[in-house]
C-alpha atoms as a PDB file:
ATOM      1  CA  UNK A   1      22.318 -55.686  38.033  1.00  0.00           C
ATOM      2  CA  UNK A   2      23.601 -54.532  41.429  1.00  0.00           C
ATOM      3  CA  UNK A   3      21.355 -57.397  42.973  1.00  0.00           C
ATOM      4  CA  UNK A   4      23.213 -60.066  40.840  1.00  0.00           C
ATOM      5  CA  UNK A   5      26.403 -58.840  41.677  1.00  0.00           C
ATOM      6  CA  UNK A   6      25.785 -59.233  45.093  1.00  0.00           C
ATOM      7  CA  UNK A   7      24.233 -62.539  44.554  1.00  0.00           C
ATOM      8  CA  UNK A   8      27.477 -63.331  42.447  1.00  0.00           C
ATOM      9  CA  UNK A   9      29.811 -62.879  45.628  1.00  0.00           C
ATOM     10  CA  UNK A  10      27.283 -64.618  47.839  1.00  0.00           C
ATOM     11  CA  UNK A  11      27.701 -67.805  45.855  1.00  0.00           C
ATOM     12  CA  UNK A  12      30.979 -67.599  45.247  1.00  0.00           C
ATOM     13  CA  UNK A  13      32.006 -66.696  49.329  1.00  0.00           C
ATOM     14  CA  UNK A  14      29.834 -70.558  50.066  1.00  0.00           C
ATOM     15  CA  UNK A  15      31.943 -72.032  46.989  1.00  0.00           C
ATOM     16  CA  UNK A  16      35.160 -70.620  48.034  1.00  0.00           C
ATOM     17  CA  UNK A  17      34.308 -71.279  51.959  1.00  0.00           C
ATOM     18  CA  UNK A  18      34.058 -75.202  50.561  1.00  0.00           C
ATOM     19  CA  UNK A  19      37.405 -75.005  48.490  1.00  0.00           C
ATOM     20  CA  UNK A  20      38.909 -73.854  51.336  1.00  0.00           C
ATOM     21  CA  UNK A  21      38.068 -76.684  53.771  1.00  0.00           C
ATOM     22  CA  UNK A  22      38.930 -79.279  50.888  1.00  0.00           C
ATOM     23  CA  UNK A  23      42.184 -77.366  50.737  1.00  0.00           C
ATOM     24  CA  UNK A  24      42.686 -77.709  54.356  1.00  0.00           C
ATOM     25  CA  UNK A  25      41.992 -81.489  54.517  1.00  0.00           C
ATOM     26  CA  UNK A  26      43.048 -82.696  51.465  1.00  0.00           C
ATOM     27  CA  UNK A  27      46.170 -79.810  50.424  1.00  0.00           C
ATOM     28  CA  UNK A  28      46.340 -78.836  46.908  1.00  0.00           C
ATOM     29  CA  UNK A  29      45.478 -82.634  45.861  1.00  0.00           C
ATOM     30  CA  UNK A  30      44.338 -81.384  42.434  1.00  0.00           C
ATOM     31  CA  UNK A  31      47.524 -79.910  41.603  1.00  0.00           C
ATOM     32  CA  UNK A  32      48.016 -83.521  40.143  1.00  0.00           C
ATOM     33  CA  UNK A  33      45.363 -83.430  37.882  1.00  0.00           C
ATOM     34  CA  UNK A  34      45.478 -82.453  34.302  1.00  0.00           C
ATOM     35  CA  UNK A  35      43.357 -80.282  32.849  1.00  0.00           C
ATOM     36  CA  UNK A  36      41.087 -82.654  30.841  1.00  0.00           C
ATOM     37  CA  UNK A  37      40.757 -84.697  34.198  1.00  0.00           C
ATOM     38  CA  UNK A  38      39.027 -81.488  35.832  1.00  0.00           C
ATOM     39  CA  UNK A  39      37.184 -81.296  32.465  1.00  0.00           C
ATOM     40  CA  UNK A  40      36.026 -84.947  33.131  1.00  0.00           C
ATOM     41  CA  UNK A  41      34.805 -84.101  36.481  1.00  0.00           C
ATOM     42  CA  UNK A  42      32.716 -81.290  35.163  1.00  0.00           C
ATOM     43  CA  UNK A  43      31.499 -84.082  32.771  1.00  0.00           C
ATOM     44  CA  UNK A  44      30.784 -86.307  35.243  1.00  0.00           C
ATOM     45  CA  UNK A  45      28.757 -83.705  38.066  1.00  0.00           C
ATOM     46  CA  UNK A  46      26.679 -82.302  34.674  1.00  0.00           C
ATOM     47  CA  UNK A  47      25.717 -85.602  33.650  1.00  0.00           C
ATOM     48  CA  UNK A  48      24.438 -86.124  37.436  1.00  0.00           C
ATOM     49  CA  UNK A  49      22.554 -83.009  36.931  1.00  0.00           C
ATOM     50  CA  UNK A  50      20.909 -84.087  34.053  1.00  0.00           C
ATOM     51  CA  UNK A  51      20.114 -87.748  35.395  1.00  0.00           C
ATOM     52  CA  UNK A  52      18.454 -86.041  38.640  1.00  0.00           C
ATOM     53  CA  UNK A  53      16.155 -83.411  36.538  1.00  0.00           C
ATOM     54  CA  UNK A  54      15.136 -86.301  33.976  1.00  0.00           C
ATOM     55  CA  UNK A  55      14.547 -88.757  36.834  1.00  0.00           C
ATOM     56  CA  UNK A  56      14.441 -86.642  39.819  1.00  0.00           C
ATOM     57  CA  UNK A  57      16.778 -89.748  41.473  1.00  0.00           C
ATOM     58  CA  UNK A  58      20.024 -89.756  43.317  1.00  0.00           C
ATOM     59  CA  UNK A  59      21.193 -92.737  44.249  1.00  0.00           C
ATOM     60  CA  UNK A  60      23.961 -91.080  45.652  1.00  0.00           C
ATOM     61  CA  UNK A  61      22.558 -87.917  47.721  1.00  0.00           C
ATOM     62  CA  UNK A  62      24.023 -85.107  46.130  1.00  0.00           C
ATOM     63  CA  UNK A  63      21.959 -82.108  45.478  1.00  0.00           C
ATOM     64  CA  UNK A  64      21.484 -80.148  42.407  1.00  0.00           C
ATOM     65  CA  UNK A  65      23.251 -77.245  44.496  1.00  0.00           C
ATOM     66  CA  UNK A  66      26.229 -79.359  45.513  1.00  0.00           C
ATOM     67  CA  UNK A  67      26.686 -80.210  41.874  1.00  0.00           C
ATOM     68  CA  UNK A  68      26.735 -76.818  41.230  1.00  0.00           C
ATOM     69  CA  UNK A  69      28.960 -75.659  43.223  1.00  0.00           C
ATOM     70  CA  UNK A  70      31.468 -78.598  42.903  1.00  0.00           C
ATOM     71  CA  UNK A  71      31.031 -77.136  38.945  1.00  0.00           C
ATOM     72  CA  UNK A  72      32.368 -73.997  39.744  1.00  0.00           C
ATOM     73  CA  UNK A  73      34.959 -74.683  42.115  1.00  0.00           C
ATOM     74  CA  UNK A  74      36.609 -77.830  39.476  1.00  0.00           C
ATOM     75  CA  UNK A  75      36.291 -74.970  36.448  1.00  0.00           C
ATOM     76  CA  UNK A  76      38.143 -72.461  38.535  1.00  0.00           C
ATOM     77  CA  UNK A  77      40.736 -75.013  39.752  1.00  0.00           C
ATOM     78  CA  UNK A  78      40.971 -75.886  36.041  1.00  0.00           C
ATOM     79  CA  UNK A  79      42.018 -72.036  35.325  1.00  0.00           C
ATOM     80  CA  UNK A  80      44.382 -72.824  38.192  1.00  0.00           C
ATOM     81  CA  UNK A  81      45.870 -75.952  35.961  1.00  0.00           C
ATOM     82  CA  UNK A  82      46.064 -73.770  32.823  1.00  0.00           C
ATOM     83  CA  UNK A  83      48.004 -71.045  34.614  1.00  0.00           C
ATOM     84  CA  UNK A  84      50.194 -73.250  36.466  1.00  0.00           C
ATOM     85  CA  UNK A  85      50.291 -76.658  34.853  1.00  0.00           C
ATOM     86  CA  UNK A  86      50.095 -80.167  36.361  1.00  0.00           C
ATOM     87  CA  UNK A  87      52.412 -80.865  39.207  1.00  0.00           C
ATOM     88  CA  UNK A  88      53.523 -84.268  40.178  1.00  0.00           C
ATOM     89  CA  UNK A  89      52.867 -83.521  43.710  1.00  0.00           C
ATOM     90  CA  UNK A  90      50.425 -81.071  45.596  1.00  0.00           C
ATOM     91  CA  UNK A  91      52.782 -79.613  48.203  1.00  0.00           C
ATOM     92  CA  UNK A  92      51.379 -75.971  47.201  1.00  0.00           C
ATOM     93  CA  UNK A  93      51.252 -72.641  48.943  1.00  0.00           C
ATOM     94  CA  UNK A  94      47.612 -72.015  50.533  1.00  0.00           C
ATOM     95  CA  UNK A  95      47.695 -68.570  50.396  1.00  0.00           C
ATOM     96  CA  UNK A  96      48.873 -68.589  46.633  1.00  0.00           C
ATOM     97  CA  UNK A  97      46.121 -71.244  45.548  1.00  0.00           C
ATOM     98  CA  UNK A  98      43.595 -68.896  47.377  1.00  0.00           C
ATOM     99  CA  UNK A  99      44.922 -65.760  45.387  1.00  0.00           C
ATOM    100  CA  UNK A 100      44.798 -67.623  42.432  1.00  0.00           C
ATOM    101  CA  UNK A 101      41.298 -68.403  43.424  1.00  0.00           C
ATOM    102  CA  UNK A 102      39.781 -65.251  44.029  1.00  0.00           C
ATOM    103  CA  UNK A 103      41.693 -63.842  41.126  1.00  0.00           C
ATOM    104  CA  UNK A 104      39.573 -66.158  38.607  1.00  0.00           C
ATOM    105  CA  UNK A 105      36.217 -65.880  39.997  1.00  0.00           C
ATOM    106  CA  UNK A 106      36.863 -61.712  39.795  1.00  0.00           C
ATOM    107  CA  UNK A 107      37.287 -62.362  36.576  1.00  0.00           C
ATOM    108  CA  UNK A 108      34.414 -64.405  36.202  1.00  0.00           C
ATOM    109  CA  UNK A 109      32.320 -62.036  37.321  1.00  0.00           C
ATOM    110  CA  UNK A 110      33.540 -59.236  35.446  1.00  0.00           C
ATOM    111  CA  UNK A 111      32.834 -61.838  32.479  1.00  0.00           C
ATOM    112  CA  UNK A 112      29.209 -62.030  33.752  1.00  0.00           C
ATOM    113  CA  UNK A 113      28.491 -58.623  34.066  1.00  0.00           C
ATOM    114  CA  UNK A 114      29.645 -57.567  30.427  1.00  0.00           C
ATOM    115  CA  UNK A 115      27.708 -60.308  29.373  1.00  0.00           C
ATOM    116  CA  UNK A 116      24.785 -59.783  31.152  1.00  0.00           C
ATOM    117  CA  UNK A 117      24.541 -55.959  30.526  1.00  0.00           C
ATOM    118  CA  UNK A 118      24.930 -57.011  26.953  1.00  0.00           C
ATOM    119  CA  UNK A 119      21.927 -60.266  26.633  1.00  0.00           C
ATOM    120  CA  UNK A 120      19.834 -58.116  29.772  1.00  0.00           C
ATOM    121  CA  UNK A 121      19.896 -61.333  32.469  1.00  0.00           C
ATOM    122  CA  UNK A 122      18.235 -63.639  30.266  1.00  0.00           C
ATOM    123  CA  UNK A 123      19.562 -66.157  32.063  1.00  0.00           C
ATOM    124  CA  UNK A 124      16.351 -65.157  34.701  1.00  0.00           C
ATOM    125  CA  UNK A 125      13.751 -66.179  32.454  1.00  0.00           C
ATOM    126  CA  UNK A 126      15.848 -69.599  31.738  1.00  0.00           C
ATOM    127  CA  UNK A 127      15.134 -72.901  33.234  1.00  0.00           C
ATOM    128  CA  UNK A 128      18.213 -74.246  35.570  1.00  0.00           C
ATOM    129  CA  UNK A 129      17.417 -77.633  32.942  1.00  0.00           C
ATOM    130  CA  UNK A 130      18.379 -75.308  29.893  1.00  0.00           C
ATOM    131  CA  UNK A 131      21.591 -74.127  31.645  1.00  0.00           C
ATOM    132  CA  UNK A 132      22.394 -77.144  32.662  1.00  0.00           C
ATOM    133  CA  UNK A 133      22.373 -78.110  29.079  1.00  0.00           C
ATOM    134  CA  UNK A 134      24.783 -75.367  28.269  1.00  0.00           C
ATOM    135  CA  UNK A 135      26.998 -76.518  30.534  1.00  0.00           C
ATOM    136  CA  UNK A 136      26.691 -79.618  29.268  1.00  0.00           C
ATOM    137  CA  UNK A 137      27.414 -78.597  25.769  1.00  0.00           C
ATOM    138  CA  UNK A 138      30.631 -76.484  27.132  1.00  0.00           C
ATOM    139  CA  UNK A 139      32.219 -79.512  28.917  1.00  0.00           C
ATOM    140  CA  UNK A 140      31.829 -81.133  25.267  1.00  0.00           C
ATOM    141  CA  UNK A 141      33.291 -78.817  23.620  1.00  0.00           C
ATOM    142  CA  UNK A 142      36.330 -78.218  25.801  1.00  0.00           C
ATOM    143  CA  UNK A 143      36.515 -82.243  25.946  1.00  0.00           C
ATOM    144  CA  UNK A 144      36.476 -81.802  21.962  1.00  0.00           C
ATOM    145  CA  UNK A 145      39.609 -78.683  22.426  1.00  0.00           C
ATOM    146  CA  UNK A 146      41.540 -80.967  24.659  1.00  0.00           C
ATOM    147  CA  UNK A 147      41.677 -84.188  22.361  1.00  0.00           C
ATOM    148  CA  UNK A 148      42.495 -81.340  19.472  1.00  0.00           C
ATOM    149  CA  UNK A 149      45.382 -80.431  21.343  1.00  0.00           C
ATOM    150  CA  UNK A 150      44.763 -77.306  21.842  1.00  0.00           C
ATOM    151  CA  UNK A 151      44.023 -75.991  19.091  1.00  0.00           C
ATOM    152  CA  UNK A 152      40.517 -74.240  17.415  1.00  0.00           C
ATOM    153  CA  UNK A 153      39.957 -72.325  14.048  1.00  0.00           C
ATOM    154  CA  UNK A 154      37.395 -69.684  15.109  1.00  0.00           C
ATOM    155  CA  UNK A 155      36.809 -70.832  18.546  1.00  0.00           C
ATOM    156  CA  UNK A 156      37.509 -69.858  21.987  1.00  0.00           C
ATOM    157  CA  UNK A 157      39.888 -71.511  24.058  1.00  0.00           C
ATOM    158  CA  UNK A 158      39.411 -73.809  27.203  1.00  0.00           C
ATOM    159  CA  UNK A 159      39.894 -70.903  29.565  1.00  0.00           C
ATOM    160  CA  UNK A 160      36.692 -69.178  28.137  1.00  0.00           C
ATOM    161  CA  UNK A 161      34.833 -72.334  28.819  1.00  0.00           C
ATOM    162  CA  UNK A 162      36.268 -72.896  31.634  1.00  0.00           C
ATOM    163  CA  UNK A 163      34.711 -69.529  32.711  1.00  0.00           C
ATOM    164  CA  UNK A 164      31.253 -70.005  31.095  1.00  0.00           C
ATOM    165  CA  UNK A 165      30.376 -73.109  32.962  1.00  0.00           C
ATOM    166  CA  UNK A 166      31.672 -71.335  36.028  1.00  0.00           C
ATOM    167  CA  UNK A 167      28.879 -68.293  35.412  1.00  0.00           C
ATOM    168  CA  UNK A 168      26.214 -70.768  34.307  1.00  0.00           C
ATOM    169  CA  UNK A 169      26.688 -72.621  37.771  1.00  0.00           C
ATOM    170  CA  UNK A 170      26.051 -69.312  39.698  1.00  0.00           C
ATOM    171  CA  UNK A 171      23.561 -68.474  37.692  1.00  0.00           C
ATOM    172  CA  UNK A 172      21.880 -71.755  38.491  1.00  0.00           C
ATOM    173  CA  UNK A 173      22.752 -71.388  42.560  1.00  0.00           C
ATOM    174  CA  UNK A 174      21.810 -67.933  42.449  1.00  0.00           C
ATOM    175  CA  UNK A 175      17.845 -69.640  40.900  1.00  0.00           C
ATOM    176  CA  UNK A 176      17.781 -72.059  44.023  1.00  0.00           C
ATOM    177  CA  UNK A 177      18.551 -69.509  46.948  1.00  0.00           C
ATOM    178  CA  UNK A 178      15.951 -67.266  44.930  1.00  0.00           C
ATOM    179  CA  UNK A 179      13.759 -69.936  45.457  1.00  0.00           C
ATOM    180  CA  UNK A 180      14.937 -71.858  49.032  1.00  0.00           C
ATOM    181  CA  UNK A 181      16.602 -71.252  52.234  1.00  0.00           C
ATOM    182  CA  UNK A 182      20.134 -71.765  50.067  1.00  0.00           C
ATOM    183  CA  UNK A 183      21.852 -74.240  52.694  1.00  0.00           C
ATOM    184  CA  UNK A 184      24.092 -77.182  51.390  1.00  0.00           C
ATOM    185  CA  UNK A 185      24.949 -79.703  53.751  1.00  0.00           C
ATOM    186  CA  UNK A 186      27.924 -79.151  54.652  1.00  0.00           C
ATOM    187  CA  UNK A 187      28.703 -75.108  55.130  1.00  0.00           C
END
């Protein structure tokens, strides 16, 4: 598990290297957003995902990998928005948005590895279209959360999906740079 710990870190360092451009040229524009906007954003990147491996199309030029990684950096801004709140304006603290950052993708990957010692990596033997379905059936459930203000019975929260669609991304980018020279476009 040591290997997918250190493939953890090297996804997240390319995700976080991206956040931290868009920071630069954009501020903490998302700071605006609520949380079921991020939640539609996730909605709208997984749906891409699943056009591209049904049709194997895009119109638009994204790649499965920058999908991916736009997945996990929205679900850990959306952590951001659950600890913080909307704001009506993004004048925000760099440094602070970067702590806050780094402190949710530690946590996502000390998520990951309890989970993983516990199921043994299955995720390995799992097709990246049968985890993108999973993240596709986490976005509709938090979707379902948010209009139920809130609330579940027996469920867990937003946050926990939040961090589950985060893992399931990595595990997905961590598949393609098993597989290719791991370079999106724009790092």
């Amino acid at each position: 598990m040591q290997k997918t710990s250190d493939q953890f870190d090297e996804i997240i360092r390319k995700c976080r290297d991206l956040f931290s451009k868009k920071l630069s040229d954009y501020g903490a524009s998302f700071r605006v957003l609520r949380t079921s906007s991020l939640t539609d954003q996730i909605f709208i990147k997984v749906k891409s995902l699943r056009n591209f491996q049904t049709t194997g199309i895009s119109k638009v030029g994204e790649s499965e990998e920058e999908n991916f990684m736009a997945i996990v950096n929205y679900s850990i801004i959306g952590l951001i928005q659950l600890q913080k709140g909307f704001a009506d304006d993004f004048k925000q603290d760099s440094e602070e948005i970067l702590s806050l950052y780094d402190k949710f993708a530690a946590e996502a990957k000390e998520l990951m590895s309890r989970k993983n010692h516990d199921y043994g990596e299955a995720w390995r033997e799992m097709r990246i279209s049968s985890i993108t379905d999973l993240i596709y059936q986490k976005v509709l459930r938090t979707k379902q959360i948010e209009d139920n203000a809130g609330e579940t019975l027996v469920s867990e929260g937003i946050d926990a999906n939040y961090f589950d669609m985060l893992n399931y991304a990595v595990f997905c980018l961590i598949k393609f740079s098993e597989n290719t020279d791991f370079k999106p476009k724009y790092i």
